[in-house]
Protein backbone atom coordinates (compact mmCIF):
# COMPACT_ATOMS: atom_id res chain seq x y z
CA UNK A 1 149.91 19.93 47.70
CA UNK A 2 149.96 21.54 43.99
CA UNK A 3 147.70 21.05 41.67
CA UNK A 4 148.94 18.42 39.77
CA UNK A 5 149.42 16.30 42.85
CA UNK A 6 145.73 16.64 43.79
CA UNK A 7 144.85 15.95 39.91
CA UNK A 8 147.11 12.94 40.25
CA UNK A 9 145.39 11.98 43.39
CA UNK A 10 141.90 12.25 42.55
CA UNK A 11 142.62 10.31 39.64
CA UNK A 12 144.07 7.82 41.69
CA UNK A 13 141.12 7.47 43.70
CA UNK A 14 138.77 7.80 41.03
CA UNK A 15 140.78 4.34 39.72
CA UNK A 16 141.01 2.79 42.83
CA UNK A 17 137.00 3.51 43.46
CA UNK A 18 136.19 2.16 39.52
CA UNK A 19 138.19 -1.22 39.75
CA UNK A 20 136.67 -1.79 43.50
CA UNK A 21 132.85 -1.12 42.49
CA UNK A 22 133.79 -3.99 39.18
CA UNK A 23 135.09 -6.24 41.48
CA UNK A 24 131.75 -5.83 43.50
CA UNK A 25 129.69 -5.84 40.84
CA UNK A 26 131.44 -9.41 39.52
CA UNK A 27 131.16 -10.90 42.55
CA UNK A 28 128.07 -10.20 42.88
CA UNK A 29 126.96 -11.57 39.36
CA UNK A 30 129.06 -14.43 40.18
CA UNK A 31 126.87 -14.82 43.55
CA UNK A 32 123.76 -15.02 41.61
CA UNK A 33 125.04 -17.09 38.98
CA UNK A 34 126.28 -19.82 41.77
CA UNK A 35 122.57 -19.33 43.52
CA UNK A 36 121.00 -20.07 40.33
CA UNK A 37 122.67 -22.86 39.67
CA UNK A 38 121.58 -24.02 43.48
CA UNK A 39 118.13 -23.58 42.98
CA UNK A 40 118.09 -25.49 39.36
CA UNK A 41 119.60 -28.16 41.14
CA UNK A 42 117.51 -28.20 43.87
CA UNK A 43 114.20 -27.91 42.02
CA UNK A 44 115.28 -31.05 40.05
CA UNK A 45 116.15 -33.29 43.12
CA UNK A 46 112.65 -32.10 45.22
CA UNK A 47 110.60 -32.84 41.95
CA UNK A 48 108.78 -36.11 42.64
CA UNK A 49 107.88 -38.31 40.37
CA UNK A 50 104.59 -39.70 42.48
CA UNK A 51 102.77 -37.41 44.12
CA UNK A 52 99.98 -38.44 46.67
CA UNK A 53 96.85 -37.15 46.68
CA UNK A 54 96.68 -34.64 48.97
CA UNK A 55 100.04 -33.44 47.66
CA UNK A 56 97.88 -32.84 43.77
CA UNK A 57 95.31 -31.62 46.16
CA UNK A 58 97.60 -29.03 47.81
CA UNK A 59 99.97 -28.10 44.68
CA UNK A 60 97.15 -27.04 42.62
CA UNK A 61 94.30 -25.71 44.99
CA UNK A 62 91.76 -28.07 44.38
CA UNK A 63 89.64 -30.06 46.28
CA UNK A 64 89.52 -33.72 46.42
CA UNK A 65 85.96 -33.69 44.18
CA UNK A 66 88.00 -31.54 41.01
CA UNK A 67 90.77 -34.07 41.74
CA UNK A 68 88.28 -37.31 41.13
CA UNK A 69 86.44 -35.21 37.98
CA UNK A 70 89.97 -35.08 36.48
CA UNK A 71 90.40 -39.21 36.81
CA UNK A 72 86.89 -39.41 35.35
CA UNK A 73 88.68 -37.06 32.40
CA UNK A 74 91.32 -39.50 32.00
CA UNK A 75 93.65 -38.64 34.86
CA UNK A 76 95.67 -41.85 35.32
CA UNK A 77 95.63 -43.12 39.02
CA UNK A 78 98.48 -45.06 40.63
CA UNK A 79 96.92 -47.64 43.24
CA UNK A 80 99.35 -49.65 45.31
CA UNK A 81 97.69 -51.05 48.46
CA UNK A 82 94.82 -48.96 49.67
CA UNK A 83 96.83 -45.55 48.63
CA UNK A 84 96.69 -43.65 45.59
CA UNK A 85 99.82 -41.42 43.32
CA UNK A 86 99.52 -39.94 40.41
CA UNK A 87 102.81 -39.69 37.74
CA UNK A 88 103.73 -36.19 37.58
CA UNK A 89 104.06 -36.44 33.52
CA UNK A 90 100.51 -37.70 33.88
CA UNK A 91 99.00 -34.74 35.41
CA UNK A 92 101.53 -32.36 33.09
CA UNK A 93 99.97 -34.27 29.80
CA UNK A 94 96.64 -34.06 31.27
CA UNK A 95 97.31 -30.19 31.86
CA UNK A 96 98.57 -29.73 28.75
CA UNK A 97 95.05 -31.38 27.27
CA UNK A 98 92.77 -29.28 29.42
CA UNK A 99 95.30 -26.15 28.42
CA UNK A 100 94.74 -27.06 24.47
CA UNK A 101 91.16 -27.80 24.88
CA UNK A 102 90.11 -24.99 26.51
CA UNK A 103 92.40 -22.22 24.60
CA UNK A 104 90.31 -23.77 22.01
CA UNK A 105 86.78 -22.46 23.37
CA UNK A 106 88.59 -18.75 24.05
C-alpha cells in the first residue's frame, strides 16, 4: 500500500470513526431527552393532591407533634370520617409563609 492509499485510508477511518461517535452522542442526548420527559410525566401523575397524615409526616421528617403545631399555625386540615388529609397547595402556601417569615428574622 503507498502512501496515498494509507492517507486515503486513515482518512477514511478517521470519517467513519467521527460520524459513528455523533450518532452516539445523538442518541444518547435523544435518550435523556425521552427519560426526561418520562420522569416529568411521571412526577405529575404520582403528585397527590391529599396527602394523609403520615404521608406529611413521612415526606417532610417530622413528627406527628410539628405536624399538629403547624394546624395550630394555620395548617388547613381535611376531616372526612375519623381520617385526616391535608391539600398539597395548603401545605406549599403554608411553606411558602413559614419560608417568608422566617427569611425575615435571618
Amino acid at each position: 500500500m503507498n502512501e496515498i492509499e494509507t492517507a486515503n485510508l486513515e482518512k477514511a477511518l478517521e470519517i467513519f470513526a467521527s460520524s459513528l461517535f455523533d450518532n452516539k452522542i445523538n442518541h444518547f442526548v435523544e435518550t435523556i431527552n425521552m427519560l426526561e420527559e418520562r420522569i416529568e410525566v411521571l412526577e405529575v401523575k404520582n403528585k397527590k393532591n391529599y396527602l394523609k397524615q403520615q404521608d406529611v409526616i413521612s415526606e417532610f421528617g417530622i413528627g406527628h407533634r410539628t405536624l399538629k403545631n403547624w394546624v395550630s399555625d394555620g395548617l388547613k386540615e381535611i376531616w372526612l370520617g375519623n381520617r385526616v388529609y391535608y391539600d398539597q397547595a395548603d401545605i406549599e402556601s403554608y411553606m411558602q409563609k413559614y419560608k417568608t417569615s422566617n427569611s425575615v428574622r435571618g
